[in-house]
PDB file of N, CA and C in Angstrom:
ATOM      1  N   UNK A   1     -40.255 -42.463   5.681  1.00  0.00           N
ATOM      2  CA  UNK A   1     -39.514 -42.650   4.446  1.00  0.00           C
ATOM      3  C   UNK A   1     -39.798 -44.055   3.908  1.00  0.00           C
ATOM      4  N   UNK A   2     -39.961 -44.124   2.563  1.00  0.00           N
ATOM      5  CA  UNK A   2     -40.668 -45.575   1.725  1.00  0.00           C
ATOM      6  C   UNK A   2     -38.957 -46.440   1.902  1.00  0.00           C
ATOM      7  N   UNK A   3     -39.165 -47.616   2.266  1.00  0.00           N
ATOM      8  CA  UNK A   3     -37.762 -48.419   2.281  1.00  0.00           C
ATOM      9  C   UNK A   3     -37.690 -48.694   0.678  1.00  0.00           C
ATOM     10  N   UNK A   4     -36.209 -48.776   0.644  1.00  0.00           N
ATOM     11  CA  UNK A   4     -35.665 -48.888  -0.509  1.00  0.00           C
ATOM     12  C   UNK A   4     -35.341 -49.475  -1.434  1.00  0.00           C
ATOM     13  N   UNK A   5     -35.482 -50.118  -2.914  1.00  0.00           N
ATOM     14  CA  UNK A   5     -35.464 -51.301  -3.313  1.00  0.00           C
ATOM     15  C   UNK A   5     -34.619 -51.569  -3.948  1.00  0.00           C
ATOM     16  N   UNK A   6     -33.910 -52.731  -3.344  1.00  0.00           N
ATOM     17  CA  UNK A   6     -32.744 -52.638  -3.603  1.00  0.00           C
ATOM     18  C   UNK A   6     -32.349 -54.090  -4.570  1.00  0.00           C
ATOM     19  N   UNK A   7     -31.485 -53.322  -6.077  1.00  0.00           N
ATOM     20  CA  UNK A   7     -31.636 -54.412  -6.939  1.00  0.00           C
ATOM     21  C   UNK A   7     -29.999 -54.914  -7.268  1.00  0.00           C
ATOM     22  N   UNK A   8     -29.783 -56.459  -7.436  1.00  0.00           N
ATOM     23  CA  UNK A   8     -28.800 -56.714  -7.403  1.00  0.00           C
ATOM     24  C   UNK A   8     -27.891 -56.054  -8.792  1.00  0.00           C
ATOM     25  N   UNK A   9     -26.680 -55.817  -8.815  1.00  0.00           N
ATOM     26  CA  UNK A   9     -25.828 -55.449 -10.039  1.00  0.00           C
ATOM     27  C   UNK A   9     -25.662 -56.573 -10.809  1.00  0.00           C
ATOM     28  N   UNK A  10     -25.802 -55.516 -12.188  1.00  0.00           N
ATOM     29  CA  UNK A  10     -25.882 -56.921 -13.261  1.00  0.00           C
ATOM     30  C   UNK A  10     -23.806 -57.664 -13.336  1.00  0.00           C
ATOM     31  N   UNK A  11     -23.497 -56.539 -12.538  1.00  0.00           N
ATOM     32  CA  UNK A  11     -21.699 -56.919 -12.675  1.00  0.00           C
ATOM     33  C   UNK A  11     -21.407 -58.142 -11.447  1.00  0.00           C
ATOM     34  N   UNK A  12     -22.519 -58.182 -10.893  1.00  0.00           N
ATOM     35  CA  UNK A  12     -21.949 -59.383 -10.228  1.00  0.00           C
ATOM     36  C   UNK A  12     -22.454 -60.763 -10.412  1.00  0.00           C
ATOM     37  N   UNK A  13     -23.287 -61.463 -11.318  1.00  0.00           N
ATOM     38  CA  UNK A  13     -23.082 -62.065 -11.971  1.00  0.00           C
ATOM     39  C   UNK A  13     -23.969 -63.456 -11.325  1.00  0.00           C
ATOM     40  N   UNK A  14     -23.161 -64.364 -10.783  1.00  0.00           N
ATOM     41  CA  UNK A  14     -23.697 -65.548  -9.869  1.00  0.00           C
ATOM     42  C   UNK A  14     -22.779 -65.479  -8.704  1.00  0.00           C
ATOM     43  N   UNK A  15     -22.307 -64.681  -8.592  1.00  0.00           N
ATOM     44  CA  UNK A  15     -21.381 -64.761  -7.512  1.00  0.00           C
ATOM     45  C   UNK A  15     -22.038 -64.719  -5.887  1.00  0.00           C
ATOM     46  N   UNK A  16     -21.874 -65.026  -4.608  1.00  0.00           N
ATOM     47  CA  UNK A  16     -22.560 -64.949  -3.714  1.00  0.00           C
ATOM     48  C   UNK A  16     -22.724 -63.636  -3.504  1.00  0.00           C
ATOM     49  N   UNK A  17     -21.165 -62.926  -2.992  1.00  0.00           N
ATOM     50  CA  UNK A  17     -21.527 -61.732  -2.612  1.00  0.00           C
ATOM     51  C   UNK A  17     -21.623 -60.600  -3.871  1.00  0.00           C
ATOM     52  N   UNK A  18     -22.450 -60.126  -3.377  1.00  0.00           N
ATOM     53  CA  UNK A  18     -23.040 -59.332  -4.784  1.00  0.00           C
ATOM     54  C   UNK A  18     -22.982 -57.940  -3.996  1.00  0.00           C
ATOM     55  N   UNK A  19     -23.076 -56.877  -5.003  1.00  0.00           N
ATOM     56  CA  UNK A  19     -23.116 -55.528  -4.832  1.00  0.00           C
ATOM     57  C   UNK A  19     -24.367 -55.009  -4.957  1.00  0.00           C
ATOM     58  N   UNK A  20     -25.569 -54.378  -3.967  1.00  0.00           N
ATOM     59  CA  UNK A  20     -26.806 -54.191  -4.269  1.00  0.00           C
ATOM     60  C   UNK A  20     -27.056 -52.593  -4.636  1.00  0.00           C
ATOM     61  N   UNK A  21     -28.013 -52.142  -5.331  1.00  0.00           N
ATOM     62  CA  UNK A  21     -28.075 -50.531  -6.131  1.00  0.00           C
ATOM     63  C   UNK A  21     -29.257 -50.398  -5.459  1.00  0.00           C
ATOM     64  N   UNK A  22     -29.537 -49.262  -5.185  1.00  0.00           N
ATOM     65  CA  UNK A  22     -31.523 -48.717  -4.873  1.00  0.00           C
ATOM     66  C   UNK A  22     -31.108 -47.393  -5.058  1.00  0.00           C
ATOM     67  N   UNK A  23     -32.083 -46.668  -5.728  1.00  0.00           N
ATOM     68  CA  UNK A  23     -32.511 -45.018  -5.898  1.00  0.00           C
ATOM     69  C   UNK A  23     -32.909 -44.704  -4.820  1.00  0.00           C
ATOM     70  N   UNK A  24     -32.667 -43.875  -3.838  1.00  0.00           N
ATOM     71  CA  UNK A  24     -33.624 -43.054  -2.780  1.00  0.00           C
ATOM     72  C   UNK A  24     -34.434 -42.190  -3.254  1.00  0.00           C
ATOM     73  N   UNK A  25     -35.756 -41.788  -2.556  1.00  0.00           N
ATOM     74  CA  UNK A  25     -36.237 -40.577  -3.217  1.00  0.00           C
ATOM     75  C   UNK A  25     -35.635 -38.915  -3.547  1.00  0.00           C
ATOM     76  N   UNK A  26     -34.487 -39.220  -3.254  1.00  0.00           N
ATOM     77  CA  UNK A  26     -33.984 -37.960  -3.100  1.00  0.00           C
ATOM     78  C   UNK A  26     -33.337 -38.199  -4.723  1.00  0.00           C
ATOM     79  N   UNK A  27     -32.859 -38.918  -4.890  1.00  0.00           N
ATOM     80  CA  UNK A  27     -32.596 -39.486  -6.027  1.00  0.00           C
ATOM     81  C   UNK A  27     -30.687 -39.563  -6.254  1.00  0.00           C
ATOM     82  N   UNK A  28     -30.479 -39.474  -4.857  1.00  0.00           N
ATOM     83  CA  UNK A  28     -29.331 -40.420  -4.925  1.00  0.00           C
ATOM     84  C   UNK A  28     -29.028 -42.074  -4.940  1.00  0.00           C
ATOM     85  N   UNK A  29     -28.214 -42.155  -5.325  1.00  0.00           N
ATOM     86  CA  UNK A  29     -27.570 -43.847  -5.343  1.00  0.00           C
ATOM     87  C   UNK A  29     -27.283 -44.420  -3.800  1.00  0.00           C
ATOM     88  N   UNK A  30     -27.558 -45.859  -3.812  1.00  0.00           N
ATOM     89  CA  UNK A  30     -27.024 -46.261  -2.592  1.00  0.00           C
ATOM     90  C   UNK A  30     -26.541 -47.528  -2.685  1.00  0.00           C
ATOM     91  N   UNK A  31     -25.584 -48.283  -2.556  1.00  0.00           N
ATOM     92  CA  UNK A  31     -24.941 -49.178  -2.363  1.00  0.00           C
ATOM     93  C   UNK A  31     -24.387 -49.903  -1.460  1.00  0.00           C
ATOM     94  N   UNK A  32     -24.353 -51.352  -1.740  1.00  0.00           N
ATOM     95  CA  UNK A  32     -23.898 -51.839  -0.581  1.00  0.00           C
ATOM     96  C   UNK A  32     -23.790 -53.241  -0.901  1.00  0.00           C
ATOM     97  N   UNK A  33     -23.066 -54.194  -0.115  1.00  0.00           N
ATOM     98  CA  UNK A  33     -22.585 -55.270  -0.045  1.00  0.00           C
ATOM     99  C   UNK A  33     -23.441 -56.460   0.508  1.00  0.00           C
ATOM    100  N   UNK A  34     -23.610 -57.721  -0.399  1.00  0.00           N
ATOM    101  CA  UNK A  34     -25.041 -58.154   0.413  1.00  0.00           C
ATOM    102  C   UNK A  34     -24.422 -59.038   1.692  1.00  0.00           C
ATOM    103  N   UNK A  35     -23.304 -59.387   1.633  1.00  0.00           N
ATOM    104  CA  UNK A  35     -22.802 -59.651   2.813  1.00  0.00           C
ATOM    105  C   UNK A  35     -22.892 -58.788   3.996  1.00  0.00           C
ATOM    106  N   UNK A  36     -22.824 -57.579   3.217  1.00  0.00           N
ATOM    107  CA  UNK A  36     -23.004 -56.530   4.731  1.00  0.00           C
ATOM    108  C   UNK A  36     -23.864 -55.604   4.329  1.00  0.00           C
ATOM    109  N   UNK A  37     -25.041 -56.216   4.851  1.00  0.00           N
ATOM    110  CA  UNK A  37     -26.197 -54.800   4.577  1.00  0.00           C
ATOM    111  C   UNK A  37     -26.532 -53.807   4.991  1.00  0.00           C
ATOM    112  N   UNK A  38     -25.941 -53.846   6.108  1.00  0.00           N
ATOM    113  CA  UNK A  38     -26.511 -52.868   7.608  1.00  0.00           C
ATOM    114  C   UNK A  38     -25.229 -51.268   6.862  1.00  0.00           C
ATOM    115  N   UNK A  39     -24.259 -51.566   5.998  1.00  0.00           N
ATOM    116  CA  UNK A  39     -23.646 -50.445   5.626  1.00  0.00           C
ATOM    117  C   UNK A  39     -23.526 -50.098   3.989  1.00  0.00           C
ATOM    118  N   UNK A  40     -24.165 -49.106   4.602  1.00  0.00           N
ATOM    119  CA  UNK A  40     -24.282 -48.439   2.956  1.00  0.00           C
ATOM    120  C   UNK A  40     -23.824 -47.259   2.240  1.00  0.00           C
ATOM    121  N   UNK A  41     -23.246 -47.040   1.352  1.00  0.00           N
ATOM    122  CA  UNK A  41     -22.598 -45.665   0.809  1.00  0.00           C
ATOM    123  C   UNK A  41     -23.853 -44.884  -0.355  1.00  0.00           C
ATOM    124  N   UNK A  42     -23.973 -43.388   0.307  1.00  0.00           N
ATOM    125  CA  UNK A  42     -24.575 -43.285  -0.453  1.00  0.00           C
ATOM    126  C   UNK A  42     -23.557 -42.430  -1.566  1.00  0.00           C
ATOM    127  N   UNK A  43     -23.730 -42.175  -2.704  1.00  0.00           N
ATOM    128  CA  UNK A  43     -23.630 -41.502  -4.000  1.00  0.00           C
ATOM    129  C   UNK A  43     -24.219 -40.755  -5.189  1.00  0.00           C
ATOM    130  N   UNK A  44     -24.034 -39.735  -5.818  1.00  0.00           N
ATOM    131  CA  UNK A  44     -24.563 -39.300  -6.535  1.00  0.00           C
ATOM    132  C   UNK A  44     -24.310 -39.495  -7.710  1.00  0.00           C
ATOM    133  N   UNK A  45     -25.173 -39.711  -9.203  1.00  0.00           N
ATOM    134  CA  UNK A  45     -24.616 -40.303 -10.007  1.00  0.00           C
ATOM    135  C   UNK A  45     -23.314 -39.959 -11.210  1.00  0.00           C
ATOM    136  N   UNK A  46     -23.087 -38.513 -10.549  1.00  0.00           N
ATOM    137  CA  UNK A  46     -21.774 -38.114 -11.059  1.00  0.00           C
ATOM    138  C   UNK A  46     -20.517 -38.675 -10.526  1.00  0.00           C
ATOM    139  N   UNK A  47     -20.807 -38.874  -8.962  1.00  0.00           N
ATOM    140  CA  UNK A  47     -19.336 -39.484  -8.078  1.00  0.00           C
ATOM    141  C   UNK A  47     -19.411 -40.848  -8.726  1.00  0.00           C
ATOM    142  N   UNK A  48     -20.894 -41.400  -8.840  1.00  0.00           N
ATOM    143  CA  UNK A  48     -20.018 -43.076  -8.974  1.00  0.00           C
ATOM    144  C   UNK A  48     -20.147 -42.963 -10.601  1.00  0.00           C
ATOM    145  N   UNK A  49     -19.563 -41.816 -11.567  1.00  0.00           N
ATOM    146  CA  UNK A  49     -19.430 -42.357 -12.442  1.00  0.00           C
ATOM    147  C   UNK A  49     -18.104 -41.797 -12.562  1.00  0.00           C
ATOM    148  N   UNK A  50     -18.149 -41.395 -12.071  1.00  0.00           N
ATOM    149  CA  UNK A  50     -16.236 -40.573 -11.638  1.00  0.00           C
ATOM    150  C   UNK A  50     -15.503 -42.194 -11.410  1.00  0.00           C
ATOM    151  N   UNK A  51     -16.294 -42.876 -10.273  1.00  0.00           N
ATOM    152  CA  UNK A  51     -15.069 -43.926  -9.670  1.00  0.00           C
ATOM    153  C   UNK A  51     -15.243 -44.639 -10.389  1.00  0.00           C
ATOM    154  N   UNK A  52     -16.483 -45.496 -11.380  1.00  0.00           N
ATOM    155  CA  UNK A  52     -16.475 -46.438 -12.528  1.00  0.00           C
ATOM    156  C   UNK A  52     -15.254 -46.114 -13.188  1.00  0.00           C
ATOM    157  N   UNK A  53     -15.480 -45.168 -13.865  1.00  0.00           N
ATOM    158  CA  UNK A  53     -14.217 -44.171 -14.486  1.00  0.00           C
ATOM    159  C   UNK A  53     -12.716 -44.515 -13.928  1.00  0.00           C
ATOM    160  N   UNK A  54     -12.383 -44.090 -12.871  1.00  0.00           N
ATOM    161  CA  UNK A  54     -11.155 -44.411 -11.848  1.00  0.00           C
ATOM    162  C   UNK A  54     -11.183 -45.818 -12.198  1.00  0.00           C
ATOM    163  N   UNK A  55     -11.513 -46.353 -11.610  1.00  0.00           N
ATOM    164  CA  UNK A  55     -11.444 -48.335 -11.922  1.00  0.00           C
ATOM    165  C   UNK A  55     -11.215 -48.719 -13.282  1.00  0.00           C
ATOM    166  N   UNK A  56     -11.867 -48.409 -13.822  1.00  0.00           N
ATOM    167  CA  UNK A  56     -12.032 -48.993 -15.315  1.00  0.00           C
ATOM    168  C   UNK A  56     -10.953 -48.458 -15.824  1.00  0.00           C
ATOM    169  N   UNK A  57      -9.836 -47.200 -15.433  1.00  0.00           N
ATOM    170  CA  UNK A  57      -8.104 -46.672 -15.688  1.00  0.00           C
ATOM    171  C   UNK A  57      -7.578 -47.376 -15.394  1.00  0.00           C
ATOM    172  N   UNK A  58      -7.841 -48.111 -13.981  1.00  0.00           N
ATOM    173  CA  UNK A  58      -6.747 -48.602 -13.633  1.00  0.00           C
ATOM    174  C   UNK A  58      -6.630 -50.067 -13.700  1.00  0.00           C
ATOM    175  N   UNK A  59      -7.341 -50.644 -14.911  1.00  0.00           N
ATOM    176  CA  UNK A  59      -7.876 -51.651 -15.454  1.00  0.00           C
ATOM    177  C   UNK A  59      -8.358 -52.529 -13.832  1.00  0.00           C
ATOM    178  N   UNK A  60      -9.680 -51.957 -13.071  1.00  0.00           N
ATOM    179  CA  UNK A  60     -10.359 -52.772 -12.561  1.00  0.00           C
ATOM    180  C   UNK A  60     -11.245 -53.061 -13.399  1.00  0.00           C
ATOM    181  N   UNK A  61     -12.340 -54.554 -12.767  1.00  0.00           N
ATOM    182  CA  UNK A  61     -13.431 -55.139 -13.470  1.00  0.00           C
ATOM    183  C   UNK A  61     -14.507 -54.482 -14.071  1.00  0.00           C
ATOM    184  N   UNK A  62     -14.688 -53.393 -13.139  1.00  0.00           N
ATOM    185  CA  UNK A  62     -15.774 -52.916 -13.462  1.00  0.00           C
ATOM    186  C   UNK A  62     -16.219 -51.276 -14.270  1.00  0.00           C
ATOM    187  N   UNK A  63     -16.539 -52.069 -15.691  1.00  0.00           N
ATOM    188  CA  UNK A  63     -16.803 -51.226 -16.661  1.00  0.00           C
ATOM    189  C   UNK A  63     -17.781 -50.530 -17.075  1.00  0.00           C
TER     190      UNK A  63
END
């Protein structure tokens, strides 16, 4: 399997810990924390637009 490239979110800004995105070939989402890399969630791009969605109700940051 080709390793994954993983690009920082434009929502995190200059901040240290940042939230990192990569496409798998399967063509799900994967995410993860650059503080903690070794764990990653994967997603499909309906769920994480479901939880953008959820957050952005419940007036979290991210829009």
């Amino acid at each position: 399997m080709a390793p994954l490239i993983w690009q920082k979110s434009s929502f995190s800004g200059e901040a240290a810990n940042c939230v990192d995105v990569a496409v798998a070939p399967d063509g799900t989402l994967r995410l993860r924390e650059s503080d903690d890399p070794d764990v990653v969630l994967t997603a499909n791009r309906a769920g994480l637009s479901t939880l953008r969605a959820s957050i952005r109700e419940s007036d979290g940051v991210w829009a």
